[in-house]
PDB file of N, CA and C in Angstrom:
ATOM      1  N   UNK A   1       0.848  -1.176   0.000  1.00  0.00           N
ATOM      2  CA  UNK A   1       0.000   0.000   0.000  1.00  0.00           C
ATOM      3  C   UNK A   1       0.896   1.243   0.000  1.00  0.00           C
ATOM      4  N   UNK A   2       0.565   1.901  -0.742  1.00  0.00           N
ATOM      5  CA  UNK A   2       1.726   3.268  -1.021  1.00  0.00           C
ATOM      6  C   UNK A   2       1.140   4.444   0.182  1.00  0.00           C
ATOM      7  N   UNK A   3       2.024   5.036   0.318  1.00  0.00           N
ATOM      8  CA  UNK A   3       2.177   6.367   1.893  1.00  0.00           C
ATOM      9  C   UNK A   3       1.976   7.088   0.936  1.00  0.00           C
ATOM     10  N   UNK A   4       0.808   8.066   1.939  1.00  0.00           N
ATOM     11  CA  UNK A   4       0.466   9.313   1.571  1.00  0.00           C
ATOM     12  C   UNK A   4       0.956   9.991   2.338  1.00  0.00           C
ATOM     13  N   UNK A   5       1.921  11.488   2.221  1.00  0.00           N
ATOM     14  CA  UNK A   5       3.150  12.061   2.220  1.00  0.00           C
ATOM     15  C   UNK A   5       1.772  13.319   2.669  1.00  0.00           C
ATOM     16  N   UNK A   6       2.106  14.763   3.613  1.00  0.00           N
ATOM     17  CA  UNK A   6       1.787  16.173   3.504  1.00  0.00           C
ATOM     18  C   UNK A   6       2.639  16.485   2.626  1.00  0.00           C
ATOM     19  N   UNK A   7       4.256  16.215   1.875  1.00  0.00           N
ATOM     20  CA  UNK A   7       4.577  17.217   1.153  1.00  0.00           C
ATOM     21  C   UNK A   7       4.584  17.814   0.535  1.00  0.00           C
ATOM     22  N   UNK A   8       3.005  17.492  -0.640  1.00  0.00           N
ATOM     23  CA  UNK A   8       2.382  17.943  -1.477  1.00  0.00           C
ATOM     24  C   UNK A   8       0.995  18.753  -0.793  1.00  0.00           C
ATOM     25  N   UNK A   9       0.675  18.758   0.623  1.00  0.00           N
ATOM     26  CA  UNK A   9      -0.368  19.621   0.520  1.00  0.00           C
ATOM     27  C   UNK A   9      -0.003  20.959   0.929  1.00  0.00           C
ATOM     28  N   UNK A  10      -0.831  21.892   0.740  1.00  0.00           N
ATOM     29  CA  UNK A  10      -1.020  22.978   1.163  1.00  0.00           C
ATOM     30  C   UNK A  10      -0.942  23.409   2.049  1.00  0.00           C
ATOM     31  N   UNK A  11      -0.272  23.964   2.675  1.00  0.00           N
ATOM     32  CA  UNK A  11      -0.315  24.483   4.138  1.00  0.00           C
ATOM     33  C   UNK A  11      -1.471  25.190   4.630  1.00  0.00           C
ATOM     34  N   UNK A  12      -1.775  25.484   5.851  1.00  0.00           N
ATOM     35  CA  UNK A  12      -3.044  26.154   5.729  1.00  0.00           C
ATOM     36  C   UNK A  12      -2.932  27.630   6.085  1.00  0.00           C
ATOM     37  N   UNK A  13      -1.651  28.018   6.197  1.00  0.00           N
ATOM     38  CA  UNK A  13      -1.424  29.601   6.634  1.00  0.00           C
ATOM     39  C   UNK A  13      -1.508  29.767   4.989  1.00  0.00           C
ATOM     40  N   UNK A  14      -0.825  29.223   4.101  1.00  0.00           N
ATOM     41  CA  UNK A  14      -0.510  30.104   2.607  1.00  0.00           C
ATOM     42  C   UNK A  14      -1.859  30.469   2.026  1.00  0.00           C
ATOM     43  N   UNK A  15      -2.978  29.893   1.835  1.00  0.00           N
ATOM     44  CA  UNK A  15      -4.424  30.157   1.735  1.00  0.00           C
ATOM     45  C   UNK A  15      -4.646  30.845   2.444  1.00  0.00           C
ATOM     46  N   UNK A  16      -4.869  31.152   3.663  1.00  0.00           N
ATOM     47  CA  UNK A  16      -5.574  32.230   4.639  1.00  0.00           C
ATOM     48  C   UNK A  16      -4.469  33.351   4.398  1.00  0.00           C
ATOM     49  N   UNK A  17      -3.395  33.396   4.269  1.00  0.00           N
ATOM     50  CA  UNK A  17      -2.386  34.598   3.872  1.00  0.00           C
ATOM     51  C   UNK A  17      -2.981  35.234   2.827  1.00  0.00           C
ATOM     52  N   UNK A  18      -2.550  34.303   1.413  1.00  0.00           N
ATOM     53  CA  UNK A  18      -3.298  35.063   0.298  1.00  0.00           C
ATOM     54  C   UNK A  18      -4.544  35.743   0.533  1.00  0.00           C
ATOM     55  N   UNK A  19      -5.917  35.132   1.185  1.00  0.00           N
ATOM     56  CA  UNK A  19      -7.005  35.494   1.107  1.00  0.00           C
ATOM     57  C   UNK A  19      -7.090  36.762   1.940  1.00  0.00           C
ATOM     58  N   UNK A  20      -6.046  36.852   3.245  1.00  0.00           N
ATOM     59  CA  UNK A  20      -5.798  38.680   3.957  1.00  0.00           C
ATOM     60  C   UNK A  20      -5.493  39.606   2.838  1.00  0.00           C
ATOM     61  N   UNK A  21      -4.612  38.955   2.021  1.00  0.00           N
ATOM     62  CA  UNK A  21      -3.827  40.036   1.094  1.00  0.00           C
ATOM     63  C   UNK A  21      -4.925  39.770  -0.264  1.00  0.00           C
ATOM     64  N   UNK A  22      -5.805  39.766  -0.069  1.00  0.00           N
ATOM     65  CA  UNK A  22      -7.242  39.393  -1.416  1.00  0.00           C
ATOM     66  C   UNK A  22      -6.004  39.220  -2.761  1.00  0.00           C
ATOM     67  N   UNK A  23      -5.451  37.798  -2.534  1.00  0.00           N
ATOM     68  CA  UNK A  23      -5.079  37.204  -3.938  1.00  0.00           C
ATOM     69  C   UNK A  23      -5.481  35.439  -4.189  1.00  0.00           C
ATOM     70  N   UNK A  24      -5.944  35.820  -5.051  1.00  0.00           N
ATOM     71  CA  UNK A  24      -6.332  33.969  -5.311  1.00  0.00           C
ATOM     72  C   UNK A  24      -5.579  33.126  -6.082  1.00  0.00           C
ATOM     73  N   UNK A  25      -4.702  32.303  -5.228  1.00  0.00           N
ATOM     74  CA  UNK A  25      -3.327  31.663  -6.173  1.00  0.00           C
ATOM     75  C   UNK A  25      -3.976  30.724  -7.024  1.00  0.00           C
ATOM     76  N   UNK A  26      -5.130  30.116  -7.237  1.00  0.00           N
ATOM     77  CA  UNK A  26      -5.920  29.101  -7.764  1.00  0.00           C
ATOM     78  C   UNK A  26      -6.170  29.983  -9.462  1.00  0.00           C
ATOM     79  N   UNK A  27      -6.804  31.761  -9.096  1.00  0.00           N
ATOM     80  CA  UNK A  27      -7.177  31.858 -10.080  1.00  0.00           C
ATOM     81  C   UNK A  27      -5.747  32.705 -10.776  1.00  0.00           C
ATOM     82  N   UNK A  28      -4.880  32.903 -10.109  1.00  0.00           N
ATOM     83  CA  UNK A  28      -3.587  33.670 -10.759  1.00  0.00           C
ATOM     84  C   UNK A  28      -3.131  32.504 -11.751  1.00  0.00           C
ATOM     85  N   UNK A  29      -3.172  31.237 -11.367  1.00  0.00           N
ATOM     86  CA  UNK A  29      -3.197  29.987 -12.241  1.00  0.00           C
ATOM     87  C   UNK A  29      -3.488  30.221 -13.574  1.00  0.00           C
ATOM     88  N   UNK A  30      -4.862  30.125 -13.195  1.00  0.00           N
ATOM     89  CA  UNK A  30      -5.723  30.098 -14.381  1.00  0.00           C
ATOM     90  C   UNK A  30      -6.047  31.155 -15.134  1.00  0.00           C
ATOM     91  N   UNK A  31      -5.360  32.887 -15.136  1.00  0.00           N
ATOM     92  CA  UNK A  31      -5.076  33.527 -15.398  1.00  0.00           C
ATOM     93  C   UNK A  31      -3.784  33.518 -16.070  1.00  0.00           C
ATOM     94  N   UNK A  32      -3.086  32.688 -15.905  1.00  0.00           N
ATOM     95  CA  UNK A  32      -1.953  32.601 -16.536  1.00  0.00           C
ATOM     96  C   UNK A  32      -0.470  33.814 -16.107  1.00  0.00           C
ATOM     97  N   UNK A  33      -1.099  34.133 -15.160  1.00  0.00           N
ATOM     98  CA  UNK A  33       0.014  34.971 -13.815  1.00  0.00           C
ATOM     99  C   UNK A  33       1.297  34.173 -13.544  1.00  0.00           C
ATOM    100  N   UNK A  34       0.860  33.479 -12.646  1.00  0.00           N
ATOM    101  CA  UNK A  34       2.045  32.653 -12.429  1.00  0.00           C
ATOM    102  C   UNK A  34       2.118  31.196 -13.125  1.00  0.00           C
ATOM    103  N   UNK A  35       2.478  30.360 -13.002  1.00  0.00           N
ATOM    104  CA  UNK A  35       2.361  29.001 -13.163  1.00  0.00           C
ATOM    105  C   UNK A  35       2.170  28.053 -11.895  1.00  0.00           C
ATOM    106  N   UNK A  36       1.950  26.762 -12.433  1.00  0.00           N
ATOM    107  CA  UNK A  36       1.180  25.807 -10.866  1.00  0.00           C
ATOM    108  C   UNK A  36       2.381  25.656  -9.883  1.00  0.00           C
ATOM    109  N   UNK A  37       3.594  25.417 -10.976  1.00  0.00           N
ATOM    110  CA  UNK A  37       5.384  25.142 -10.064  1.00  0.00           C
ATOM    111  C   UNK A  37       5.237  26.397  -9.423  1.00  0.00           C
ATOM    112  N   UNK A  38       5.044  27.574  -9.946  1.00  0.00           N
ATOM    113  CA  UNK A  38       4.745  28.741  -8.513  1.00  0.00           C
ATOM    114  C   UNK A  38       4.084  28.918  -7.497  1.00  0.00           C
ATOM    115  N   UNK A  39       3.220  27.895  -7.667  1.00  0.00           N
ATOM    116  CA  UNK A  39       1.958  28.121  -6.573  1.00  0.00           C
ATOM    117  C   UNK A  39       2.674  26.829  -5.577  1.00  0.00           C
ATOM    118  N   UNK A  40       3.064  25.603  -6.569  1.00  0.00           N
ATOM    119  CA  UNK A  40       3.163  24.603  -5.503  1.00  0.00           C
ATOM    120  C   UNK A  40       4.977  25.265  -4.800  1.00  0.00           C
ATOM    121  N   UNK A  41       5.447  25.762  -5.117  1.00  0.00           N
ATOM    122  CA  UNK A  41       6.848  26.902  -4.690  1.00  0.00           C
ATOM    123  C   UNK A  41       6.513  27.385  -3.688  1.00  0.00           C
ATOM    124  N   UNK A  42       5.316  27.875  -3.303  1.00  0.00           N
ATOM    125  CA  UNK A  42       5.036  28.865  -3.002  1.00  0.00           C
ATOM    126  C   UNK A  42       4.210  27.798  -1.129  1.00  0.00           C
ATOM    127  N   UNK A  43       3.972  27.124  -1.496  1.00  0.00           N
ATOM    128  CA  UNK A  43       3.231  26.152  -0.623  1.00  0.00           C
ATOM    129  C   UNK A  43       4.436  25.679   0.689  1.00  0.00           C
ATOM    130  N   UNK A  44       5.673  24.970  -0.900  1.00  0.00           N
ATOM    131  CA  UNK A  44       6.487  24.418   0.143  1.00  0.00           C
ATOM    132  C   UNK A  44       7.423  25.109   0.949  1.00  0.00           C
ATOM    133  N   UNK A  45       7.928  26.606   0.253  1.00  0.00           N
ATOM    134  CA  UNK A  45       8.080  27.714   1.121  1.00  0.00           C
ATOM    135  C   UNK A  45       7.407  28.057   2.519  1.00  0.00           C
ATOM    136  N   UNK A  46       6.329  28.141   2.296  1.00  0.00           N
ATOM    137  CA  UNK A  46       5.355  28.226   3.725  1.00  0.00           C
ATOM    138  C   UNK A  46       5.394  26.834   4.638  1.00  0.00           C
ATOM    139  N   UNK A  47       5.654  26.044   3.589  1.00  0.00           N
ATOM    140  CA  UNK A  47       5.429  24.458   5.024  1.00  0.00           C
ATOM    141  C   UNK A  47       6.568  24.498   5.541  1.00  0.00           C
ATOM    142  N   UNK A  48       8.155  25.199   4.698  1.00  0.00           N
ATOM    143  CA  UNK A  48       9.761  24.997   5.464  1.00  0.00           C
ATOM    144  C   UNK A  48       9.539  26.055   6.463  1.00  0.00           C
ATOM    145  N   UNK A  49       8.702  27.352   6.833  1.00  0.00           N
ATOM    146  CA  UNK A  49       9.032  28.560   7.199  1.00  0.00           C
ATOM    147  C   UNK A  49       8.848  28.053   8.778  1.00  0.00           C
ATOM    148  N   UNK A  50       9.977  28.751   9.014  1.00  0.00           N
ATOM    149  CA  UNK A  50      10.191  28.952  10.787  1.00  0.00           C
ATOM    150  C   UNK A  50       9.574  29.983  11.553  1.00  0.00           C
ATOM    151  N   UNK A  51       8.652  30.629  10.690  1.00  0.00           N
ATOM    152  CA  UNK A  51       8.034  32.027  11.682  1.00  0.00           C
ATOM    153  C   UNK A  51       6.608  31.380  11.749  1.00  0.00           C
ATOM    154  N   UNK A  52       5.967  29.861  11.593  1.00  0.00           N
ATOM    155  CA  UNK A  52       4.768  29.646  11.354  1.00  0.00           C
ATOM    156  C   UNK A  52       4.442  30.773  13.030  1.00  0.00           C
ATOM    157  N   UNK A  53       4.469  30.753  14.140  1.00  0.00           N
ATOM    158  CA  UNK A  53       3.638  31.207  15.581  1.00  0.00           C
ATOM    159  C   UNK A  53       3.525  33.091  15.038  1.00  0.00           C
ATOM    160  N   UNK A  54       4.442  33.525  14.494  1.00  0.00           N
ATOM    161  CA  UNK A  54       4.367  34.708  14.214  1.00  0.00           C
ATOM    162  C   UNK A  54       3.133  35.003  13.281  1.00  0.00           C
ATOM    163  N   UNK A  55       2.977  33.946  12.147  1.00  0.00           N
ATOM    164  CA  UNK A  55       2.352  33.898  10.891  1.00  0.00           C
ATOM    165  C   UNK A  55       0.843  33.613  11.738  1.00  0.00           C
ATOM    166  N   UNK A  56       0.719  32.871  12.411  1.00  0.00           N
ATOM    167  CA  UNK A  56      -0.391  32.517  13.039  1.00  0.00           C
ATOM    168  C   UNK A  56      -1.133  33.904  13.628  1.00  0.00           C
ATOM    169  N   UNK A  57       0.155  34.490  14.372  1.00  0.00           N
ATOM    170  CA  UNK A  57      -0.542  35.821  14.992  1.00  0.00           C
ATOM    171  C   UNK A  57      -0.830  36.939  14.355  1.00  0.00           C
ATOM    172  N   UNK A  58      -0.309  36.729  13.571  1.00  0.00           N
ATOM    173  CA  UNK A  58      -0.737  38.070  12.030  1.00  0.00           C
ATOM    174  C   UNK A  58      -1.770  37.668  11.422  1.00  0.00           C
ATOM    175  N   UNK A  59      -2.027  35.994  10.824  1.00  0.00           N
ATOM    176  CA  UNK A  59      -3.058  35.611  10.637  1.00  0.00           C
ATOM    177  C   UNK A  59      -4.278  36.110  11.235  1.00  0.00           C
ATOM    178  N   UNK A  60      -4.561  35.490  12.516  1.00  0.00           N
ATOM    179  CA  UNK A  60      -5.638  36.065  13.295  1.00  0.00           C
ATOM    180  C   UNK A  60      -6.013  37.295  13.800  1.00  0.00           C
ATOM    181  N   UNK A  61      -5.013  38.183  13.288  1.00  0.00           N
ATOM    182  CA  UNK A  61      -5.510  39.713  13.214  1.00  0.00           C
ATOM    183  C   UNK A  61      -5.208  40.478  12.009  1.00  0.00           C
ATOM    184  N   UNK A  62      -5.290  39.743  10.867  1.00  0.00           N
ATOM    185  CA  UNK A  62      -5.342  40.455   9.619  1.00  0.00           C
ATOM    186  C   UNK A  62      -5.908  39.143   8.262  1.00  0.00           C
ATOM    187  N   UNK A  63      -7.010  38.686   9.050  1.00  0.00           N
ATOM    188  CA  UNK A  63      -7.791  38.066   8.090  1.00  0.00           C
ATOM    189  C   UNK A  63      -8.289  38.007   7.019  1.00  0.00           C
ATOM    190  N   UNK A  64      -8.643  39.372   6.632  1.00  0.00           N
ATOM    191  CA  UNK A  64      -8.967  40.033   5.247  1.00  0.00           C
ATOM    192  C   UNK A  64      -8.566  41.808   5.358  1.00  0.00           C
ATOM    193  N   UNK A  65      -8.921  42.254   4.038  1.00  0.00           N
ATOM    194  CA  UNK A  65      -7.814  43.841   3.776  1.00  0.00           C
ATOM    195  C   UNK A  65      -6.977  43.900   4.188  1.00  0.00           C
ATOM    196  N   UNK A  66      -5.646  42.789   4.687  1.00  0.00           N
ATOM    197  CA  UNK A  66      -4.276  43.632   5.299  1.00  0.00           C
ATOM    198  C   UNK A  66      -3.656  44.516   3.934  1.00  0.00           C
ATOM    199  N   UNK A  67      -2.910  44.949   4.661  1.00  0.00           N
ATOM    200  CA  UNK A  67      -2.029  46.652   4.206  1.00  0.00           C
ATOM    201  C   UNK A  67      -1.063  45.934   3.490  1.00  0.00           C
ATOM    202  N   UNK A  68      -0.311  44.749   3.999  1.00  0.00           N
ATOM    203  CA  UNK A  68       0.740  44.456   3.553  1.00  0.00           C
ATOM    204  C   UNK A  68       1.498  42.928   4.129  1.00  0.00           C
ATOM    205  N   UNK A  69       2.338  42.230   2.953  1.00  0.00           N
ATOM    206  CA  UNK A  69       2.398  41.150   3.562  1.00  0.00           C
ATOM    207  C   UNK A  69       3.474  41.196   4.647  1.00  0.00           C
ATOM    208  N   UNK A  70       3.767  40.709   5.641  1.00  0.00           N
ATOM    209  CA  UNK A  70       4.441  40.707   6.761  1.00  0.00           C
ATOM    210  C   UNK A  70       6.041  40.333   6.623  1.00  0.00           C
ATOM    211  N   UNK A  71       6.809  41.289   6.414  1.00  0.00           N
ATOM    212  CA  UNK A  71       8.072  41.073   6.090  1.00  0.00           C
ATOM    213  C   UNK A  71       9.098  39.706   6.455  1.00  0.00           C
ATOM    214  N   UNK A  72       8.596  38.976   7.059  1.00  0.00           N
ATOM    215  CA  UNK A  72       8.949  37.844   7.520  1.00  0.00           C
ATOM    216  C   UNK A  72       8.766  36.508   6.613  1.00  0.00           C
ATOM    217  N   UNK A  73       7.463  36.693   5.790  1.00  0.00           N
ATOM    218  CA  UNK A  73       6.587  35.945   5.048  1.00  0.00           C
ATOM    219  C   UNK A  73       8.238  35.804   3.983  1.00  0.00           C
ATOM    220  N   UNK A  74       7.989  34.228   3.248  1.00  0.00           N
ATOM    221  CA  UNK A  74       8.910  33.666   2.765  1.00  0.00           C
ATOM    222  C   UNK A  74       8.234  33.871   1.239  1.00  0.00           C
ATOM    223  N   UNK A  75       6.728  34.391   1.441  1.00  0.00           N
ATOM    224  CA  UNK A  75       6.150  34.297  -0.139  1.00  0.00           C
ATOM    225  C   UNK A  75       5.974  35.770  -0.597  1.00  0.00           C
ATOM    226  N   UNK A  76       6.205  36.780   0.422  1.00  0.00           N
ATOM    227  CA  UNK A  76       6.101  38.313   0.633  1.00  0.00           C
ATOM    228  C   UNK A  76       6.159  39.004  -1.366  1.00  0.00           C
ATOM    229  N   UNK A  77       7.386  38.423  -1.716  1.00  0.00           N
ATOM    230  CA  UNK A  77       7.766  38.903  -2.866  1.00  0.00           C
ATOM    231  C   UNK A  77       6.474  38.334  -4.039  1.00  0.00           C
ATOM    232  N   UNK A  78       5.956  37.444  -4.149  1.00  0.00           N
ATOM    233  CA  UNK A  78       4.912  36.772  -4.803  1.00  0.00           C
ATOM    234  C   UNK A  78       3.995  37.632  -4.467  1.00  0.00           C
ATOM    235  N   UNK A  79       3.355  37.435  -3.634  1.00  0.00           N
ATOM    236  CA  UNK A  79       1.765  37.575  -2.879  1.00  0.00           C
ATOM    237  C   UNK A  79       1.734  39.156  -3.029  1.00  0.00           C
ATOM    238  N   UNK A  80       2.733  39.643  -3.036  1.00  0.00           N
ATOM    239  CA  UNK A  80       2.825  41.340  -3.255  1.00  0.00           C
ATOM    240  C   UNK A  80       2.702  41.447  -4.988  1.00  0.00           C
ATOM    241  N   UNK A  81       3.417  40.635  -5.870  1.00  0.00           N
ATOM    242  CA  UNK A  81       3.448  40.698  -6.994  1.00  0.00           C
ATOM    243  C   UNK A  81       2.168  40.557  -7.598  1.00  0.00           C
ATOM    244  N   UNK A  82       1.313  39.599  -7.370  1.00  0.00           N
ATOM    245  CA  UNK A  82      -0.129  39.228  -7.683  1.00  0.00           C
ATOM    246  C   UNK A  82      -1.267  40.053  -6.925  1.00  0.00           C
ATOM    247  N   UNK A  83      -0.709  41.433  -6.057  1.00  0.00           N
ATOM    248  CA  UNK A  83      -2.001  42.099  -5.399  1.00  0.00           C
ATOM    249  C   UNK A  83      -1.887  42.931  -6.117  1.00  0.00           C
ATOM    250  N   UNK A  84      -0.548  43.109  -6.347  1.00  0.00           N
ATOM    251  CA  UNK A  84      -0.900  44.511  -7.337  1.00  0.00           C
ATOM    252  C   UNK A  84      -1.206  44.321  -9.007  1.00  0.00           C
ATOM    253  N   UNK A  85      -0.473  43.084  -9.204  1.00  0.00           N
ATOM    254  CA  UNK A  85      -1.008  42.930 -11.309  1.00  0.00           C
ATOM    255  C   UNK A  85      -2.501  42.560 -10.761  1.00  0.00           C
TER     256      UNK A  85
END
């Protein structure tokens, strides 16, 4: 029976991140913005990151409209790139 691995899923801060900073990596996809190797880049960045307790606490107080992504954020340069195109 073959192992099913998290290293392919999603983290669950990188979704609730994007969705503070109103960007949808699903439809930047399908827009042809980035590509899927960016999105799944972009995933395993967030699952290596060592600030997850920080990310958590920014999370829960900037759920939707934040100002800006949190300089700490490992996807900062992306998620900034796709709020503004």
């Amino acid at each position: 029976m073959p192992v099913i691995t998290n290293s392919m899923r999603q983290p669950d801060q990188l979704p609730v991140m994007a969705k503070a900073l109103d960007v949808n990596l699903e439809q930047a996809v399908i827009d042809g913005k980035i590509h899927n190797f960016q999105r799944h880049d972009a995933a395993f960045r967030c699952q290596k990151c060592s600030e997850k307790p920080a990310c958590e606490t920014w999370l829960a107080n900037n759920r939707v409209g934040a100002a800006k992504t949190p300089n700490y954020c490992r996807n900062k340069v992306l998620l900034e790139e796709l709020r503004i195109g």
